[in-house]
PDB file of N, CA and C in Angstrom:
ATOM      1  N   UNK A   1      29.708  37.721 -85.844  1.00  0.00           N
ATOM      2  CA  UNK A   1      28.489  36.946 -85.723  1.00  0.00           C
ATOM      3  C   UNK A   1      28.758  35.469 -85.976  1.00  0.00           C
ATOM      4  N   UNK A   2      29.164  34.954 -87.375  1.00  0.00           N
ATOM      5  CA  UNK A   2      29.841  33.724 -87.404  1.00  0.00           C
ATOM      6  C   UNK A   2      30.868  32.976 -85.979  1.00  0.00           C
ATOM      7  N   UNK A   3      31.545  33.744 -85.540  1.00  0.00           N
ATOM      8  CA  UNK A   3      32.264  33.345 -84.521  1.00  0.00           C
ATOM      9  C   UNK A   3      31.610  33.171 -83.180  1.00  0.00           C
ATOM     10  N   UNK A   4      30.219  33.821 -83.074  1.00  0.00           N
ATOM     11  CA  UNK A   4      29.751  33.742 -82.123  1.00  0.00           C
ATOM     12  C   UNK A   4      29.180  32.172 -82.005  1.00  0.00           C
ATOM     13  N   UNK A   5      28.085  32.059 -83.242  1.00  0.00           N
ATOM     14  CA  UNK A   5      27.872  30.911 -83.757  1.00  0.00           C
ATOM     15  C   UNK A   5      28.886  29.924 -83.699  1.00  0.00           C
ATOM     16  N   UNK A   6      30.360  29.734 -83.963  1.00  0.00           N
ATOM     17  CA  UNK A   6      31.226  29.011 -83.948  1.00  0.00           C
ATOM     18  C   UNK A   6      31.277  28.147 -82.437  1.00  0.00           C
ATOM     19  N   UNK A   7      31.337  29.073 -81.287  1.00  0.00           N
ATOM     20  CA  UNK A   7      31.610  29.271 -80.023  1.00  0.00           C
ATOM     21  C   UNK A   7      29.965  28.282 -79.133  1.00  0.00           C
ATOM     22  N   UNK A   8      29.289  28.760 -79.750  1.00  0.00           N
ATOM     23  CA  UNK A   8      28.152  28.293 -79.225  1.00  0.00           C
ATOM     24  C   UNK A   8      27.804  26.719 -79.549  1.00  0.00           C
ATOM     25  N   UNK A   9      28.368  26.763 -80.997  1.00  0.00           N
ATOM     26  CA  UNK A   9      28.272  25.263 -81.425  1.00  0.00           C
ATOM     27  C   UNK A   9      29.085  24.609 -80.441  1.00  0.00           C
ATOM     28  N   UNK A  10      30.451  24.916 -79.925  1.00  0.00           N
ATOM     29  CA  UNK A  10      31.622  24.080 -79.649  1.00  0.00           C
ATOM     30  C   UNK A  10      31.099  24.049 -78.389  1.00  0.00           C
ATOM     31  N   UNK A  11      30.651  24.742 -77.280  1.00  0.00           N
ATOM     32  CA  UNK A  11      30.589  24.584 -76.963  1.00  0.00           C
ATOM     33  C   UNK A  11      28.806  23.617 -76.079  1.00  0.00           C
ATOM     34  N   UNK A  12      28.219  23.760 -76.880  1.00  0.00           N
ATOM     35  CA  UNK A  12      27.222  22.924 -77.210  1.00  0.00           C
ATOM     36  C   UNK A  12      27.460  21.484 -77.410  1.00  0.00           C
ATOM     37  N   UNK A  13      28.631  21.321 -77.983  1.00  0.00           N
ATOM     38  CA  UNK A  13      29.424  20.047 -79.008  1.00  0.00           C
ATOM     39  C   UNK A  13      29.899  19.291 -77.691  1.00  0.00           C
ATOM     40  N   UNK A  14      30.475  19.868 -76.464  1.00  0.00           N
ATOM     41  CA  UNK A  14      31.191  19.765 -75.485  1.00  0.00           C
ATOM     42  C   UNK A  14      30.408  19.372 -74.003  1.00  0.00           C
ATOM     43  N   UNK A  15      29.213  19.670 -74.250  1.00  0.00           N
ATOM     44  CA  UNK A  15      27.884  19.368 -72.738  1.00  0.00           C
ATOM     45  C   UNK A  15      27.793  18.329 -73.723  1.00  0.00           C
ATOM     46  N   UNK A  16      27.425  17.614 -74.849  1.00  0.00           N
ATOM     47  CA  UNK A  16      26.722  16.561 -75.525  1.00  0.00           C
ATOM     48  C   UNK A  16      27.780  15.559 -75.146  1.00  0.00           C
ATOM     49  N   UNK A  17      28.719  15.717 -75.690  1.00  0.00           N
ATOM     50  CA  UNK A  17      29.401  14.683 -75.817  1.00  0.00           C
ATOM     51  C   UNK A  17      30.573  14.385 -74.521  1.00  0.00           C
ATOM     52  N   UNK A  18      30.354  15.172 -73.474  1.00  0.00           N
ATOM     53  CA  UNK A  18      31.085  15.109 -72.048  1.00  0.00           C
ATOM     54  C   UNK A  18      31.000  14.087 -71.167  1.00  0.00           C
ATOM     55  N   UNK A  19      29.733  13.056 -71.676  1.00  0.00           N
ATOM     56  CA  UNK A  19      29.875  11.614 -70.763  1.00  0.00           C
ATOM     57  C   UNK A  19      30.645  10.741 -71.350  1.00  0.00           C
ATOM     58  N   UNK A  20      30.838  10.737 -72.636  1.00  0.00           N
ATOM     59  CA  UNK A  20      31.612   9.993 -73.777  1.00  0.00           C
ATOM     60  C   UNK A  20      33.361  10.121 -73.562  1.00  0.00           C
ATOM     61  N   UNK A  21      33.424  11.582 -73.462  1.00  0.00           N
ATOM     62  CA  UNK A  21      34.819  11.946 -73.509  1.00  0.00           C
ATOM     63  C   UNK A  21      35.403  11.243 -72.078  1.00  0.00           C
ATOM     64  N   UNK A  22      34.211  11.696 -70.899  1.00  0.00           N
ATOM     65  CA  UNK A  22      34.801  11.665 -69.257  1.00  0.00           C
ATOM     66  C   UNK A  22      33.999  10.753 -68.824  1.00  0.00           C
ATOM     67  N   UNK A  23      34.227   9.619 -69.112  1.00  0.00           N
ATOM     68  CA  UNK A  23      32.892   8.982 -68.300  1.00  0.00           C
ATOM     69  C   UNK A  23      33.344   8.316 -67.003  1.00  0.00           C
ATOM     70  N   UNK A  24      32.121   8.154 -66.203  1.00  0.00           N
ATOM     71  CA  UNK A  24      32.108   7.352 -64.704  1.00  0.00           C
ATOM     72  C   UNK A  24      31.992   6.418 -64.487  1.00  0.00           C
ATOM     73  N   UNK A  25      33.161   5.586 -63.850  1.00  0.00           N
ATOM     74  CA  UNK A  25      33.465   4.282 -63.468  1.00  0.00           C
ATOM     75  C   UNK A  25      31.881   4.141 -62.196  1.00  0.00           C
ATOM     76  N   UNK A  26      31.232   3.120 -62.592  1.00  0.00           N
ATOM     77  CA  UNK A  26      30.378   2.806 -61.868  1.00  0.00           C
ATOM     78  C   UNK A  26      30.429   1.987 -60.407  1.00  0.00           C
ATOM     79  N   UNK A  27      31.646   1.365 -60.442  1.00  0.00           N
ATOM     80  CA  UNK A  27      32.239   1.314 -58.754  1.00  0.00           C
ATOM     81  C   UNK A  27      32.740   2.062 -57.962  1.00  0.00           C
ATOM     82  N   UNK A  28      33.352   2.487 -58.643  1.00  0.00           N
ATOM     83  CA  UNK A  28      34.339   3.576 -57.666  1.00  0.00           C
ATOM     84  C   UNK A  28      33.931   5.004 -57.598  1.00  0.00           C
ATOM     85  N   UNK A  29      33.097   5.097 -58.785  1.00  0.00           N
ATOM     86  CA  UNK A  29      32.364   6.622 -58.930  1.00  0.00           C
ATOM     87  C   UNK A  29      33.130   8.203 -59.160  1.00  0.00           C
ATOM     88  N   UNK A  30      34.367   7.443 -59.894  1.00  0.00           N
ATOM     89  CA  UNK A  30      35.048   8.479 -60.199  1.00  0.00           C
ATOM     90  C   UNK A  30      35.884   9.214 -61.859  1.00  0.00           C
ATOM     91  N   UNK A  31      35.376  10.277 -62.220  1.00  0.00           N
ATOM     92  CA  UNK A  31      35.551  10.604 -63.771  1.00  0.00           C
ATOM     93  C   UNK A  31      36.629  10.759 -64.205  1.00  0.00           C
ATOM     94  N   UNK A  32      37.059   9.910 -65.104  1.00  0.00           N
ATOM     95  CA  UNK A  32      38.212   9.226 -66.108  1.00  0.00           C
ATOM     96  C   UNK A  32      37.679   9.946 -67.419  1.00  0.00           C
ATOM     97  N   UNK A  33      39.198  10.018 -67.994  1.00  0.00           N
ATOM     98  CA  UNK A  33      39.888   9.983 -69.358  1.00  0.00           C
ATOM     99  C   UNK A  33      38.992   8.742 -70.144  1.00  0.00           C
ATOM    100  N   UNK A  34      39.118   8.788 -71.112  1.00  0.00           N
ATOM    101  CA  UNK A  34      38.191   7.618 -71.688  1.00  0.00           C
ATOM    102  C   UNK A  34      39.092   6.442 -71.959  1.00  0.00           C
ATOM    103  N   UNK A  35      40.378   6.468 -72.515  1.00  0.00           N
ATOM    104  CA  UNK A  35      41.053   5.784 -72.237  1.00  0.00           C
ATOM    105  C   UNK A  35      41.811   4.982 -71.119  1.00  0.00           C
ATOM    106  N   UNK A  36      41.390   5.648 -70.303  1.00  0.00           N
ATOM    107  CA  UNK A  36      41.296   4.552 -68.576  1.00  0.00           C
ATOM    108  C   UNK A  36      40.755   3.991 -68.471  1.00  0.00           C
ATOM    109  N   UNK A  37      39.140   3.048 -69.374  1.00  0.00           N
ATOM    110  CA  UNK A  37      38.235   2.501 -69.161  1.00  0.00           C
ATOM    111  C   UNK A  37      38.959   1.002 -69.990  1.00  0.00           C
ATOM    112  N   UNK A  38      38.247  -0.047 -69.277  1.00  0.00           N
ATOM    113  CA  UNK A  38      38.425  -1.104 -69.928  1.00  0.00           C
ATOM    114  C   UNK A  38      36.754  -1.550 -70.669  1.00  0.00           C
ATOM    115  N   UNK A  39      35.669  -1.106 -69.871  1.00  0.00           N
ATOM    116  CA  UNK A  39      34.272  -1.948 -70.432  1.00  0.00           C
ATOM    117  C   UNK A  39      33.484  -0.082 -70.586  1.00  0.00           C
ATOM    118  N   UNK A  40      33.020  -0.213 -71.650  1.00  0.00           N
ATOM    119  CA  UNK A  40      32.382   1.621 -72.251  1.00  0.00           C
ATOM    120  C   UNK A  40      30.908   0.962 -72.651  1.00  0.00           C
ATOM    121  N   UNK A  41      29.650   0.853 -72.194  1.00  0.00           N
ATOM    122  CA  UNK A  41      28.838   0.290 -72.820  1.00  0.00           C
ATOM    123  C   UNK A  41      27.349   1.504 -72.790  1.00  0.00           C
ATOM    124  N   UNK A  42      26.382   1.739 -73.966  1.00  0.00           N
ATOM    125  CA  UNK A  42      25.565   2.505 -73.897  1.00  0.00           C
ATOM    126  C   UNK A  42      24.522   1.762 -73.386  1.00  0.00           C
ATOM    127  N   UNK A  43      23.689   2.167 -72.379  1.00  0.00           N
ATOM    128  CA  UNK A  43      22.430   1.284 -71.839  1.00  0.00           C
ATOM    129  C   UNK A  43      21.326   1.811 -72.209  1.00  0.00           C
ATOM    130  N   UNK A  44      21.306   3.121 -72.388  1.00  0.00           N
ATOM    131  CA  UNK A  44      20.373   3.962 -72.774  1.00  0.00           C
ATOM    132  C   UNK A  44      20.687   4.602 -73.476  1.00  0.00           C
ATOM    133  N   UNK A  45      19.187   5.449 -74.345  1.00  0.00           N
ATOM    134  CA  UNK A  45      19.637   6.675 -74.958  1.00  0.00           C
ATOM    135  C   UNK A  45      19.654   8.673 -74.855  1.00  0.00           C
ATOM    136  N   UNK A  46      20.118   8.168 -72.953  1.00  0.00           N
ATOM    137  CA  UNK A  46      20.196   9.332 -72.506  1.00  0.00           C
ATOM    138  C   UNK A  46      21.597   9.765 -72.668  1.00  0.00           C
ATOM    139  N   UNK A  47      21.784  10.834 -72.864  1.00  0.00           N
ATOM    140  CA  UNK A  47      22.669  11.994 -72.981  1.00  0.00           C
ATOM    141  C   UNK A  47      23.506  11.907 -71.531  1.00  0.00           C
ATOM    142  N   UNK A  48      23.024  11.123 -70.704  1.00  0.00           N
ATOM    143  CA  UNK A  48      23.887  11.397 -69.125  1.00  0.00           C
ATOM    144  C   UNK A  48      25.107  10.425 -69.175  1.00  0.00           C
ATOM    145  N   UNK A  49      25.678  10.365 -67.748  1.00  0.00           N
ATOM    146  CA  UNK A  49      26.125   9.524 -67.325  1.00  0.00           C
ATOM    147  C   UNK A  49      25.279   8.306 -66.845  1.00  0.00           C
ATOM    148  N   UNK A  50      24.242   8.467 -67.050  1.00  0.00           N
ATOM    149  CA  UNK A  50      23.186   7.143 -66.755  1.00  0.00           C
ATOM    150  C   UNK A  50      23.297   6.650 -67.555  1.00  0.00           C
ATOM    151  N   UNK A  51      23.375   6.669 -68.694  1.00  0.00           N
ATOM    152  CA  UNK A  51      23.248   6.383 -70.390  1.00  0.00           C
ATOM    153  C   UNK A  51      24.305   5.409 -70.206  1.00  0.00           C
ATOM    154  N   UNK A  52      25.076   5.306 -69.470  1.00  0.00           N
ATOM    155  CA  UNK A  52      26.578   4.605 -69.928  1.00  0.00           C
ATOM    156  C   UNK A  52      26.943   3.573 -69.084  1.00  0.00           C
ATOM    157  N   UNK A  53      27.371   2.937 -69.093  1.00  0.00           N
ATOM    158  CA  UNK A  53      28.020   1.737 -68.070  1.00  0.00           C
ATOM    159  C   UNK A  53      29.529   1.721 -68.332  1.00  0.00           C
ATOM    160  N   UNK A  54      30.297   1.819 -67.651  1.00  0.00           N
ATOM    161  CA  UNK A  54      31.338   1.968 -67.531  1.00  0.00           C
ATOM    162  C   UNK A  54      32.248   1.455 -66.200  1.00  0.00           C
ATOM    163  N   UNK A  55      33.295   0.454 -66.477  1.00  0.00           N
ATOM    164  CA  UNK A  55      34.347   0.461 -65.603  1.00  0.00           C
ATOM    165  C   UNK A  55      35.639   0.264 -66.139  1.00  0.00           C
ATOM    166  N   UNK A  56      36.551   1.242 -65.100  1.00  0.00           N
ATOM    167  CA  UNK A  56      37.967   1.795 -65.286  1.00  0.00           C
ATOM    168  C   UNK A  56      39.223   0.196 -64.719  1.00  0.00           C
ATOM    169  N   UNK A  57      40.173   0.543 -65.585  1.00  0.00           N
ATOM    170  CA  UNK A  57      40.868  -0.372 -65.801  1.00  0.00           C
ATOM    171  C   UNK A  57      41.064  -0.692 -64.298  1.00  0.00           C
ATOM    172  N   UNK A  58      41.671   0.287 -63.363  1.00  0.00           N
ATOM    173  CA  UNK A  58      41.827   0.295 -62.162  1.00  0.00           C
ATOM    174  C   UNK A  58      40.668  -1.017 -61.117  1.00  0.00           C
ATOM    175  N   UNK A  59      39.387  -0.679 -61.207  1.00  0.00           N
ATOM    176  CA  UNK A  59      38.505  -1.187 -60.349  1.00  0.00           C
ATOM    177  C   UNK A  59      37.986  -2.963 -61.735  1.00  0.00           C
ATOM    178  N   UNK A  60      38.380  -2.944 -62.659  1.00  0.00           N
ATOM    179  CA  UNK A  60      38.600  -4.249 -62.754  1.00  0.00           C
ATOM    180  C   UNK A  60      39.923  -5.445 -62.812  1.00  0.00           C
ATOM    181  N   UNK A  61      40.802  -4.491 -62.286  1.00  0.00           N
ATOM    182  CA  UNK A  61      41.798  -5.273 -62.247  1.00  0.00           C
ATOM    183  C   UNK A  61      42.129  -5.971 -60.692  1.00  0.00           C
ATOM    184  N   UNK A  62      41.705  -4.779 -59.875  1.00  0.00           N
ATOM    185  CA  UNK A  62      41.428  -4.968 -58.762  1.00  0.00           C
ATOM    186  C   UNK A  62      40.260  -6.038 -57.923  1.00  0.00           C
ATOM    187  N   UNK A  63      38.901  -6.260 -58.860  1.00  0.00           N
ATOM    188  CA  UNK A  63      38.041  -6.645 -57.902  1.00  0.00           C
ATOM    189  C   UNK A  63      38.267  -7.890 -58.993  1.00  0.00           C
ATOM    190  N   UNK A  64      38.621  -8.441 -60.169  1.00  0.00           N
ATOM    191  CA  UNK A  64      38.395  -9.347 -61.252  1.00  0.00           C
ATOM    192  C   UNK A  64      37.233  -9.164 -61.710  1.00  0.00           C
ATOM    193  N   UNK A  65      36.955  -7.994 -62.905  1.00  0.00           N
ATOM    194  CA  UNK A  65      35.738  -7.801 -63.157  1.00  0.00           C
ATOM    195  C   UNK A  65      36.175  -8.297 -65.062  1.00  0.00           C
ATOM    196  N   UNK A  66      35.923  -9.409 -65.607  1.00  0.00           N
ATOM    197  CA  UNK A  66      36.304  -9.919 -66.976  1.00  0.00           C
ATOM    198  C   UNK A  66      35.509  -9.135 -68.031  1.00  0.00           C
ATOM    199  N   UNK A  67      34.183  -9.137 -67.275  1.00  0.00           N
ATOM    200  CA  UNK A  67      33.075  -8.717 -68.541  1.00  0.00           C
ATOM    201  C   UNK A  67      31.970  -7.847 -67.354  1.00  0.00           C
ATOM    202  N   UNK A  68      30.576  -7.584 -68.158  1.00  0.00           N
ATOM    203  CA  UNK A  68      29.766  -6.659 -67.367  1.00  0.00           C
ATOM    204  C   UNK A  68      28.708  -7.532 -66.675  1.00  0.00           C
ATOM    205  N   UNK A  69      29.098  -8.662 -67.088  1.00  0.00           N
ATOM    206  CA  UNK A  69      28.253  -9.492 -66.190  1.00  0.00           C
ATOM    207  C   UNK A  69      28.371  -9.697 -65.195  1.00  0.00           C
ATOM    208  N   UNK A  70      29.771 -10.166 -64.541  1.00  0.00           N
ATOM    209  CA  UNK A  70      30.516 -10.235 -63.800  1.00  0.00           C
ATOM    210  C   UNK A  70      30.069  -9.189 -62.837  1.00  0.00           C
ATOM    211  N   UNK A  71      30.346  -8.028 -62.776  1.00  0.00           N
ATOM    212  CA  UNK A  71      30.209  -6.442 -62.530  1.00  0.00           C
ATOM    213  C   UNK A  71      28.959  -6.566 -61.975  1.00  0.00           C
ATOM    214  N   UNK A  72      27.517  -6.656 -62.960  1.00  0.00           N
ATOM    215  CA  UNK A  72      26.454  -6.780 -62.384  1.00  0.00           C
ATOM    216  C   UNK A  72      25.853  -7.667 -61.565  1.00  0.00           C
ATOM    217  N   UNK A  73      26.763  -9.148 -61.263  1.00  0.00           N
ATOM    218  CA  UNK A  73      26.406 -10.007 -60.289  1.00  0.00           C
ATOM    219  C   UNK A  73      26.220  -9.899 -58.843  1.00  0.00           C
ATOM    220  N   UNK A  74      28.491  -9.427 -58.864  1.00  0.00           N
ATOM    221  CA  UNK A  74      29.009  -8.526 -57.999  1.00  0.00           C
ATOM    222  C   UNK A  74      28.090  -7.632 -57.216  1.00  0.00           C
ATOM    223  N   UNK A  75      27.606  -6.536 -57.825  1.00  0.00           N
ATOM    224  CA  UNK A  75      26.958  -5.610 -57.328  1.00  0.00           C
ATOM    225  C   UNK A  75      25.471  -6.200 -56.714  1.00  0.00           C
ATOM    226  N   UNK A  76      24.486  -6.901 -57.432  1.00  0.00           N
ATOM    227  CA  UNK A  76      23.696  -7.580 -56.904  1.00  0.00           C
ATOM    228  C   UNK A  76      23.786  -8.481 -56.063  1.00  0.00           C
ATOM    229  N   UNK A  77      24.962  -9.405 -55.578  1.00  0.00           N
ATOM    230  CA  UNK A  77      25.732  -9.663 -54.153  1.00  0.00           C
ATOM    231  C   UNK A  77      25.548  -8.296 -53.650  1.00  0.00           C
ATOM    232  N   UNK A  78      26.002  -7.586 -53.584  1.00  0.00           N
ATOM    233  CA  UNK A  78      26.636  -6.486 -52.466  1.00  0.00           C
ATOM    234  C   UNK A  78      25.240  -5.824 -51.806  1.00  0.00           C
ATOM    235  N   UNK A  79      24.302  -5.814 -52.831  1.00  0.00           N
ATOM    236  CA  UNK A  79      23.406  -4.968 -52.454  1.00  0.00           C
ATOM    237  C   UNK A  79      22.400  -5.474 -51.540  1.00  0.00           C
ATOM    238  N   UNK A  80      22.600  -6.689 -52.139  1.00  0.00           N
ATOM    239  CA  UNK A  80      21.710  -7.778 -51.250  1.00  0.00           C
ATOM    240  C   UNK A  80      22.326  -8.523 -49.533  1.00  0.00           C
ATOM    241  N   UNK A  81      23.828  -7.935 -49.192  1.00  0.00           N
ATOM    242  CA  UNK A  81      24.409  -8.448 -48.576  1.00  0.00           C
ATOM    243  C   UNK A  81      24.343  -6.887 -47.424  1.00  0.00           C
ATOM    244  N   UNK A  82      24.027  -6.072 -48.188  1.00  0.00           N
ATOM    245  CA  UNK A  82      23.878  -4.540 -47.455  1.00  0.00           C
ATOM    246  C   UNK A  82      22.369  -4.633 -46.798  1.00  0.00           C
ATOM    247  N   UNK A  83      21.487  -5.398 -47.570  1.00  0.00           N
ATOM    248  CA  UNK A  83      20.050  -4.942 -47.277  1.00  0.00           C
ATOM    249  C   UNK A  83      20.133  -5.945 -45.812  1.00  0.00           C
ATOM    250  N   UNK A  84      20.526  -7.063 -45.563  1.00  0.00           N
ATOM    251  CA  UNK A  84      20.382  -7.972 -44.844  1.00  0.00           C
ATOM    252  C   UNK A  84      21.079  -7.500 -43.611  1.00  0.00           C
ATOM    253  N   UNK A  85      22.069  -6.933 -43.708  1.00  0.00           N
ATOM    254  CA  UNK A  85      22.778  -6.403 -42.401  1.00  0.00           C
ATOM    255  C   UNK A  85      22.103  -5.164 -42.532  1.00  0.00           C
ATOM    256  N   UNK A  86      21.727  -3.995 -43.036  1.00  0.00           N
ATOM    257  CA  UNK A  86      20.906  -2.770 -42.339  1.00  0.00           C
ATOM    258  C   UNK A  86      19.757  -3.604 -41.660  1.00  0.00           C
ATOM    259  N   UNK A  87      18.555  -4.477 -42.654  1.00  0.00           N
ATOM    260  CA  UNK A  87      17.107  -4.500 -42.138  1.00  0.00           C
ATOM    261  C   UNK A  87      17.427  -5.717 -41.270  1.00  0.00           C
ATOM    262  N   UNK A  88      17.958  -7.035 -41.031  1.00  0.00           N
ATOM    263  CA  UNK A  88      17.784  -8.248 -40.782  1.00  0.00           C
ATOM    264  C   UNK A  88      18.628  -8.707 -38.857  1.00  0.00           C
ATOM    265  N   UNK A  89      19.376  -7.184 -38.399  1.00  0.00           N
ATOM    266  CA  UNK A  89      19.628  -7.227 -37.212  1.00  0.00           C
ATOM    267  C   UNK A  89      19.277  -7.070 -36.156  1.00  0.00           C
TER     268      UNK A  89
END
């Protein structure tokens, strides 16, 4: 019975804390080791991968991403550079 309990905790322990351990690079959209990350930031206090902001050493070394500002500029370029070529042709 204890062991069952043991099992249930751990693995309980393991859905909670699985965005922390593996989290998602928000450019590239792909789940890393936690130590592959260069920027780990909580935005929220959801339990998801929403909860987190995250980019991997890889996609800031590559695009020059210094800080998360940077990151969020970037992306607000892009999105705004997407909307104009789908709606504006």
């Amino acid at each position: 019975m204890m062991i069952r309990i043991i099992v249930v905790f751990a693995v309980t322990t393991l859905f909670v804390f699985f965005p922390e351990i593996f989290p998602r690079c928000e450019y590239c959209r792909k789940i890393k080791l936690r130590k592959c990350f260069q920027f780990h930031k909580s935005v929220s206090l959801k339990l998801t991968y929403k909860g987190n902001l995250s980019l991997c050493k890889k996609c800031c070394k590559k695009y020059n991403f210094t800080s998360l500002d940077k990151f969020r500029k970037h992306m607000r370029v892009e999105k705004r550079i997407e909307y104009t070529v789908r709606y504006n042709l």
